[in-house]
Protein backbone atom coordinates (compact mmCIF):
# COMPACT_ATOMS: atom_id res chain seq x y z
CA UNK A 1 41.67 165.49 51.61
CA UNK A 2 40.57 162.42 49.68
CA UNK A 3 38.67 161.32 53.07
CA UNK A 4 37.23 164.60 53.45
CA UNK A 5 35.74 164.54 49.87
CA UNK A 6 34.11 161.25 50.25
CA UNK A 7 32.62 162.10 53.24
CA UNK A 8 30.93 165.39 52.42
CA UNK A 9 29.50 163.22 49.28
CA UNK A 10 28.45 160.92 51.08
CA UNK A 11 26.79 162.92 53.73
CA UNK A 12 25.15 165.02 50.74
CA UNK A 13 23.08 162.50 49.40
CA UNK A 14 19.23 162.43 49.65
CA UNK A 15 19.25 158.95 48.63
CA UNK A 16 19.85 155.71 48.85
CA UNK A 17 23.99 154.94 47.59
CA UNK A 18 26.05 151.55 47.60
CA UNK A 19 29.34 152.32 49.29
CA UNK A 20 32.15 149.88 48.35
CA UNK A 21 35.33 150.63 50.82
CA UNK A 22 38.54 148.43 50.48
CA UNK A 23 40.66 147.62 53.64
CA UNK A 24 39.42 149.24 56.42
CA UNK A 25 42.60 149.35 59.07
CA UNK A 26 40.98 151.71 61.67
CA UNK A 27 37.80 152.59 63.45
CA UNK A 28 38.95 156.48 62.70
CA UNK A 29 38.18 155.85 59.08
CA UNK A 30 34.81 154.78 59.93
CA UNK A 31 34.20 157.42 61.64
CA UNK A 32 35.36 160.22 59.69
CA UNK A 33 33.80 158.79 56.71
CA UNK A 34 30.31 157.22 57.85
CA UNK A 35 26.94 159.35 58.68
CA UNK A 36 24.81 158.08 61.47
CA UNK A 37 21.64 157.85 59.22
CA UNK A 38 21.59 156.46 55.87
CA UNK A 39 18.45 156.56 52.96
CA UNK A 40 16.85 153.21 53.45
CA UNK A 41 17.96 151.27 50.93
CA UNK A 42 21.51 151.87 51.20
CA UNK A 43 24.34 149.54 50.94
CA UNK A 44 28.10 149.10 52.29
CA UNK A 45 30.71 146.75 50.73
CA UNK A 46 33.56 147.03 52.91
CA UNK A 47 36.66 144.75 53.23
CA UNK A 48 38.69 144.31 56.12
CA UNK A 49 41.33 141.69 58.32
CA UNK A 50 39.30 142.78 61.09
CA UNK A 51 36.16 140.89 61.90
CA UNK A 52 34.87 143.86 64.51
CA UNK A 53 35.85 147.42 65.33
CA UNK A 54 34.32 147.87 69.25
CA UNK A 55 36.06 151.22 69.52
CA UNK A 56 34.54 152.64 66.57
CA UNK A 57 31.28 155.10 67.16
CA UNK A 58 29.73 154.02 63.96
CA UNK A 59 30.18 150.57 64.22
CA UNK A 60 28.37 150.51 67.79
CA UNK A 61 25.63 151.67 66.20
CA UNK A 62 25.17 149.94 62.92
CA UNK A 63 26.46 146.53 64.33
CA UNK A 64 23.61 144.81 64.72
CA UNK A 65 22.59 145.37 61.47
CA UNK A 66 25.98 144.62 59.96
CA UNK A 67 26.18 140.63 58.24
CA UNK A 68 29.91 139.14 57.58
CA UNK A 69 31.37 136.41 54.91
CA UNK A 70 34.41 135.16 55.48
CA UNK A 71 36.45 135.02 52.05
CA UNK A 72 37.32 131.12 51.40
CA UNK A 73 41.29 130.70 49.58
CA UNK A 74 40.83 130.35 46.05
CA UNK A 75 40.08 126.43 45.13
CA UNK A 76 42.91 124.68 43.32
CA UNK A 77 41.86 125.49 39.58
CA UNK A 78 41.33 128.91 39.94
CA UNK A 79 44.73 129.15 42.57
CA UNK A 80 46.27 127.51 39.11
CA UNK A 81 44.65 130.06 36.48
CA UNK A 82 46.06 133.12 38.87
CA UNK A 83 49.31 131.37 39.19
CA UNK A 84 49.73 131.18 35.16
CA UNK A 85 48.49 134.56 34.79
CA UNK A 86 51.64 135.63 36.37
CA UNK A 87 54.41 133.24 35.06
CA UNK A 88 52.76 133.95 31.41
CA UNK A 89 52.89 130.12 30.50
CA UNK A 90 49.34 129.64 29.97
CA UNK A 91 49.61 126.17 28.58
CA UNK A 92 52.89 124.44 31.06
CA UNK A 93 54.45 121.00 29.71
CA UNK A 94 53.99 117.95 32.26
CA UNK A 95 57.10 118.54 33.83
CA UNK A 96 56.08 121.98 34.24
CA UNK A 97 52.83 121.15 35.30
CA UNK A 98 53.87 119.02 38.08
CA UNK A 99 56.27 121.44 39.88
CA UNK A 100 53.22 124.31 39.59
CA UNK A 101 50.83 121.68 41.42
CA UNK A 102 53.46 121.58 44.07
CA UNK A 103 54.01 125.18 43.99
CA UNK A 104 50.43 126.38 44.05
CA UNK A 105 49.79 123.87 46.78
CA UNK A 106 52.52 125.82 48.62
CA UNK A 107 51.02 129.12 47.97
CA UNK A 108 47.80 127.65 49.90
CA UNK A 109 44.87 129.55 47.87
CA UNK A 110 46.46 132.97 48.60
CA UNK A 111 46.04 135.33 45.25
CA UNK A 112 48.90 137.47 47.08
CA UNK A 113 51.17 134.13 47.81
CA UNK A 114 50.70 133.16 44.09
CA UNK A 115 51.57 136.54 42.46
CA UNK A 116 54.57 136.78 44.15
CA UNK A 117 55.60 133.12 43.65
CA UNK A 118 54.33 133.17 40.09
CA UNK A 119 56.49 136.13 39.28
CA UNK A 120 59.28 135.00 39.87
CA UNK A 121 58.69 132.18 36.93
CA UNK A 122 58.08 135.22 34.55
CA UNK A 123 60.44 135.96 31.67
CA UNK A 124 60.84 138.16 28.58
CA UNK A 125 62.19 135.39 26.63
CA UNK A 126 60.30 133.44 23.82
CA UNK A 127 61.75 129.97 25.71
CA UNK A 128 60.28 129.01 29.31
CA UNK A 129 63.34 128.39 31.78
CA UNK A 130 62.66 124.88 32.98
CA UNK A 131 65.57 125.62 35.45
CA UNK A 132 64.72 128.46 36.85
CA UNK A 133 61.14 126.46 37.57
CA UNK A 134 63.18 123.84 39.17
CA UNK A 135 65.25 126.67 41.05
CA UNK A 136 62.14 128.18 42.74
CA UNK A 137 60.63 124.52 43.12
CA UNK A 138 63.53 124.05 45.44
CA UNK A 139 63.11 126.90 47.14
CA UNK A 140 59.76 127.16 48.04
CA UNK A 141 59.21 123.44 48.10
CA UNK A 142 62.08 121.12 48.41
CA UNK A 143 63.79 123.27 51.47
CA UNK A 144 60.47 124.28 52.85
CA UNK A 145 58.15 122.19 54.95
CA UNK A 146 54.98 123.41 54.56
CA UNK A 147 52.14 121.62 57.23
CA UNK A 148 48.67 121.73 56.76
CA UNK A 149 47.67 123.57 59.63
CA UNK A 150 50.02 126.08 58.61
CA UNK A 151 47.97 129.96 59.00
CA UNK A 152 47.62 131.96 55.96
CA UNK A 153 49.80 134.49 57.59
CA UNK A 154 52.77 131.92 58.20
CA UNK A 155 52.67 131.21 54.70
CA UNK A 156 52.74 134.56 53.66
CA UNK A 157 55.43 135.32 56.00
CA UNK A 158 57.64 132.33 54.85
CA UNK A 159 56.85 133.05 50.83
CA UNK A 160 57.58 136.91 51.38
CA UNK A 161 60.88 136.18 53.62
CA UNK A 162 62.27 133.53 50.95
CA UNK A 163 61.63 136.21 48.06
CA UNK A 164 63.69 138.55 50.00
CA UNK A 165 66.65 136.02 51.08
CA UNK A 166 66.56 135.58 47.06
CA UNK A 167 67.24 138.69 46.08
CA UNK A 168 70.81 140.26 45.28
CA UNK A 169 71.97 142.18 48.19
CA UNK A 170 71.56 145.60 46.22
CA UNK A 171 67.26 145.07 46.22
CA UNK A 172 67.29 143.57 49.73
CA UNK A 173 68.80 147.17 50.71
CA UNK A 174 66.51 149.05 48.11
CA UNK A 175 63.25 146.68 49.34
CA UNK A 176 63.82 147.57 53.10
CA UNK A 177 63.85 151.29 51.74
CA UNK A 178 60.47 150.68 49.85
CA UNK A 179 59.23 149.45 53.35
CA UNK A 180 60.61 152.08 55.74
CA UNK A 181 62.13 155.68 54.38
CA UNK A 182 61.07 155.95 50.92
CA UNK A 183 57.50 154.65 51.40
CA UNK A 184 55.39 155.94 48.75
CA UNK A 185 58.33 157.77 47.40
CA UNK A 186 58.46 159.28 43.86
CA UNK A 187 60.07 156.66 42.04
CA UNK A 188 62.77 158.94 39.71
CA UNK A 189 63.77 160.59 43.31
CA UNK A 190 64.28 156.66 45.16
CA UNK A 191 66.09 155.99 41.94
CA UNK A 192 68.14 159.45 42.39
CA UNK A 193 68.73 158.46 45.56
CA UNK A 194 69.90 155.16 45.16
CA UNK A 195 72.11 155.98 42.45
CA UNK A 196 74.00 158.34 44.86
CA UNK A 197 74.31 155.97 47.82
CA UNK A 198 75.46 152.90 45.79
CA UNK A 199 77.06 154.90 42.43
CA UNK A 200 75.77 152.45 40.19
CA UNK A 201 73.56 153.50 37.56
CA UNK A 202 72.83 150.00 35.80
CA UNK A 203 73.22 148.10 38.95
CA UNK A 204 70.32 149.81 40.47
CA UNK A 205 68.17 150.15 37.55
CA UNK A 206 68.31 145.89 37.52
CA UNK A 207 67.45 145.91 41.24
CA UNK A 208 64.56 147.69 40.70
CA UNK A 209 63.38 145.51 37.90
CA UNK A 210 64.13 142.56 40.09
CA UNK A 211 61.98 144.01 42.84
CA UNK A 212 58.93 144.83 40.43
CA UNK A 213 59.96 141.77 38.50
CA UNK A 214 59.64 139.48 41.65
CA UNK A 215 56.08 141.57 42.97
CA UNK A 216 57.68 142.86 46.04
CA UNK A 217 57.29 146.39 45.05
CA UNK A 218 55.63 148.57 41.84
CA UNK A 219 55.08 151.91 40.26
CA UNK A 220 51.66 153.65 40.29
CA UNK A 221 50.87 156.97 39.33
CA UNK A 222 54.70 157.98 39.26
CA UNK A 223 55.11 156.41 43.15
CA UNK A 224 56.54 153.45 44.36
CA UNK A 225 53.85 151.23 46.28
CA UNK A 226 54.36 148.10 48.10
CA UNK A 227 51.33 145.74 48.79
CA UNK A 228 50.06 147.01 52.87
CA UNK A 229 50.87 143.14 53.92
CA UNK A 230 54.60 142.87 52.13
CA UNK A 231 55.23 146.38 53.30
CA UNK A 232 54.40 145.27 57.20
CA UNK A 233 56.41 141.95 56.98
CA UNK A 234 59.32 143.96 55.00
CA UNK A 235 59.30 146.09 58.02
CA UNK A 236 59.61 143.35 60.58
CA UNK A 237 62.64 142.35 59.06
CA UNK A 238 64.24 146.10 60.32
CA UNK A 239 62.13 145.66 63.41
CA UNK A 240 63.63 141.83 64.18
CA UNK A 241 66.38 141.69 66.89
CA UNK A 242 67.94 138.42 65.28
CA UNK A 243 68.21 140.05 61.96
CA UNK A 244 71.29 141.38 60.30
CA UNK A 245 69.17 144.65 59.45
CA UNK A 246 67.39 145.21 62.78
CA UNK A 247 67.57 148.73 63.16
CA UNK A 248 69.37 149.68 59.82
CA UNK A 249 66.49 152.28 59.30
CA UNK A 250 64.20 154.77 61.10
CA UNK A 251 61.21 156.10 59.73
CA UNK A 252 58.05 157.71 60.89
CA UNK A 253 54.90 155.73 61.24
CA UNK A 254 51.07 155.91 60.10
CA UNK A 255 50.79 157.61 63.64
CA UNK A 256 53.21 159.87 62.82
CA UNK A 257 55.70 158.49 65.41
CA UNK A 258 58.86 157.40 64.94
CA UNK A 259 59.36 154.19 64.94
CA UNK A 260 61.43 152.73 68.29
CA UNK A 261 63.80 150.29 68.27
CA UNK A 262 64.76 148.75 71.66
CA UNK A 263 68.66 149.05 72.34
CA UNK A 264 71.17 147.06 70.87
């Protein structure tokens, strides 16, 4: 519906528009979205992993016209400012200080690597816990080589897969729900649900906060949403052979498939 809306507004206009569109999957949604013929003088923001879309109708026309920048990692200062915006310590002690250089260095520049690693640092309480910094130093330090070379999407991978082997084994079951079955889910009705499968009221309720506590998963609007990279790496975990949850759940894809799991 949404798509349909934008489209007949954009299609509508006599004149010239900038069009900002955030994470572009599919040629489809180029298509469906995108006139042939613009106003002169109108501009397209649009973000995407992919650096061309050949099957795409629109794009064969327009891409000759189209210019791309490649989005740099953050630099080390500003990975650091992102990094305390998340653990709320704005102003770390040396020894602090030292294990977030190491950390952030981990996180290689990646806003998405350093929420998720910075969360984890965040607490209600009025005292910092300097051993639950050295805790998640360990972790994503001390017992992880990281190389230089190492791909953005191998770090991601390896900071996403260590946040899950941290959690308690009730949010590792109620994460690979997030992922899979409940997938944009009401979030009262996952919380119903989860309350009847594992008859634990509180215990759930502090899964949940671990999960949102930790950035793996949070409420918008009423609905649970999981960032589209954590929810495709969360799902590889169910779709991994050498896994102890390969094949634990089935759920129906974008494509409105079901997803296949080869045999046991």
């Amino acid at each position: 519906v949404l798509l349909t809306v934008l489209s007949d507004f954009v299609k509508q206009q006599g004149r010239e528009v900038l069009l900002v569109i955030d994470n572009v999957w599919e040629a489809e949604q180029l298509d469906a979205l995108l006139p042939r013929q613009f106003c002169k003088g109108t501009r397209i923001i649009m973000t995407s992993r992919f650096t061309t879309m050949p099957q795409s109708d629109w794009w064969k026309v327009h891409q000759r016209h189209l210019q791309h920048y490649q989005l740099e990692v953050l630099r080390s200062d500003m990975a650091t400012q992102v990094f305390r915006t998340h653990t709320g310590v704005p102003d770390p002690s040396a020894e602090l200080c030292a294990l977030e250089k190491d950390l952030t260095a981990a996180c290689g520049g990646l806003p998405l690597a350093l929420k998720v690693v910075g969360s984890q640092l965040y607490t209600d309480a009025v005292r910092i816990d300097h051993r639950l910094w050295r805790e998640v130093h360990t972790d994503f330090v001390v017992r992880r080589s990281w190389a230089p070379q190492d791909t953005s999407e191998k770090r991601l991978e390896g900071i996403v897969a260590l946040s899950f082997q941290n959690l308690s084994g009730t949010a590792q079951h109620m994460f690979l729900d997030c992922v899979s079955v409940l997938t944009r889910e009401a979030s009262k009705r996952a919380l119903t649900i989860w309350e009847a499968l594992w008859g634990d009221q509180g215990g759930v309720v502090r899964a949940f906060r671990e999960l949102q506590r930790r950035a793996l998963v949070w409420v918008n609007e009423g609905h649970l949403v999981v960032h589209d990279v954590i929810l495709l790496l969360g799902q590889a975990i169910i779709l991994d052979q050498k896994s102890l949850f390969y094949g634990s759940r089935v759920w129906v894809g974008d494509d409105n498939r079901l997803v296949q799991f080869d045999k046991y």
